[in-house]
Protein backbone atom coordinates (compact mmCIF):
# COMPACT_ATOMS: atom_id res chain seq x y z
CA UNK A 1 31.28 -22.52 79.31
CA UNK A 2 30.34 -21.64 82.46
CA UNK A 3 26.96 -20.72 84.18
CA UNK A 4 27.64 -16.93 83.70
CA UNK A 5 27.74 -17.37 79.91
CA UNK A 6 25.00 -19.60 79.90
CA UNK A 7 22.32 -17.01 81.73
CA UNK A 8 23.48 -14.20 79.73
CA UNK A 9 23.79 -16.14 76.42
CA UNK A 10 19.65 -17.20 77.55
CA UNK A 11 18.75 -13.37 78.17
CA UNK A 12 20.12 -13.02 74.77
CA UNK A 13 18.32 -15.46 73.18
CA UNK A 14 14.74 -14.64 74.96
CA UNK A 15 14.99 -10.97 74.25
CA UNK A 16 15.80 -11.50 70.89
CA UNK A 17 12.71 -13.47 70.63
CA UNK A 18 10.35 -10.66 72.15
CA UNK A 19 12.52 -8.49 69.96
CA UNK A 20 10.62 -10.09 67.29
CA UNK A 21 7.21 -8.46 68.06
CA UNK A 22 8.19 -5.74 66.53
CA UNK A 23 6.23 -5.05 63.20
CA UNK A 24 6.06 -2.76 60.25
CA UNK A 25 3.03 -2.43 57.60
CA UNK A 26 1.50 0.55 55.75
CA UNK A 27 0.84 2.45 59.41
CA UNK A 28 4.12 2.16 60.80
CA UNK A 29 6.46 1.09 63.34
CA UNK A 30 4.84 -0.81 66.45
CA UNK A 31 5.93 -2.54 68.92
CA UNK A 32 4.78 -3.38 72.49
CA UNK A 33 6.01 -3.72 76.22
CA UNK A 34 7.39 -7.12 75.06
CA UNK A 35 9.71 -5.55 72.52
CA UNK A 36 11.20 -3.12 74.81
CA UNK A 37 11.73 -5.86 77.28
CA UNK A 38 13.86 -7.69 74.55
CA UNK A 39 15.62 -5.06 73.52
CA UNK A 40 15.99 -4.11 77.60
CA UNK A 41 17.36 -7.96 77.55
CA UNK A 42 19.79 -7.64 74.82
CA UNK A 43 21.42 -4.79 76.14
CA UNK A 44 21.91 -6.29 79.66
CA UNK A 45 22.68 -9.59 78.28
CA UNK A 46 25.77 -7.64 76.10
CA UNK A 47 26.63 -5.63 78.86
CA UNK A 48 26.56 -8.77 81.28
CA UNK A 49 28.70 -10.69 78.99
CA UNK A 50 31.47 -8.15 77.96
CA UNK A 51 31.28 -6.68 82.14
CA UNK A 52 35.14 -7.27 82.19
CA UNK A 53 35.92 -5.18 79.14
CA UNK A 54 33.76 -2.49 80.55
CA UNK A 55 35.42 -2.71 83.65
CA UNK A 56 38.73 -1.99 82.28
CA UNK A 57 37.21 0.90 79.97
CA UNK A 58 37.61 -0.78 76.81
CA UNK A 59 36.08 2.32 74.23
CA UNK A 60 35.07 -0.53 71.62
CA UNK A 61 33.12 -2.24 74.20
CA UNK A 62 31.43 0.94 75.58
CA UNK A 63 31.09 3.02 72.37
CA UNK A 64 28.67 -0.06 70.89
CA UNK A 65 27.07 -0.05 74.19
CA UNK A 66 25.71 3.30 74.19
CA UNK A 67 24.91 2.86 70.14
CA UNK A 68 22.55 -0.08 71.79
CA UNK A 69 21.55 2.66 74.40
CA UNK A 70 20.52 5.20 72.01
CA UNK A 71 18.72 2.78 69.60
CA UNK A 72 16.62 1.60 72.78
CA UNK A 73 15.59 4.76 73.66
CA UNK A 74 14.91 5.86 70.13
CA UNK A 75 12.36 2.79 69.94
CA UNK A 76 10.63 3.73 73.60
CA UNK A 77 10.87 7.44 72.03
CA UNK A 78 8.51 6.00 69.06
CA UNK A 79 6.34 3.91 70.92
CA UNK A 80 5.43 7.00 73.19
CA UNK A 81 5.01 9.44 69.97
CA UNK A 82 2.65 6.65 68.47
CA UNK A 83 0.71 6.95 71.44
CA UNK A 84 0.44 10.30 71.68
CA UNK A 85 -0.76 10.66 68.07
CA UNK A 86 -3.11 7.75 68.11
């Protein structure tokens, strides 16, 4: 492995754990900034890792990509409605 793999395969890891403060109960979805910086994390770390496939325009590579994009801003999309309406 080399040091490359190692900091993205860390972003992973520590925006999966703020991924975790996400939560659901009887009032909804909620999550705060430290969610959205995991899931911000995630996607870089995925993008950082597969940066050669994207290069070359592999459509597997960038078609989950943007399915990461759009489920990111679907979350900041809820946090701000929740906001709004609280």
């Amino acid at each position: 492995m080399n040091k490359k793999q190692l900091l993205w395969g860390g972003l992973f890891a520590v925006g999966l754990f703020l991924a975790a403060s996400y939560s659901i109960d009887n009032r909804g979805f909620h999550s705060g900034i430290y969610g959205i910086i995991g899931c911000v994390l995630i996607l870089g770390s995925y993008a950082g890792l597969n940066w050669e496939k994207l290069r070359k325009k592999d459509q597997h590579t960038r078609q989950i990509l943007v399915i990461l994009s759009c489920v990111l801003a679907l979350i900041v999309a809820l946090d701000i409605v929740e906001l709004v309406l609280s």
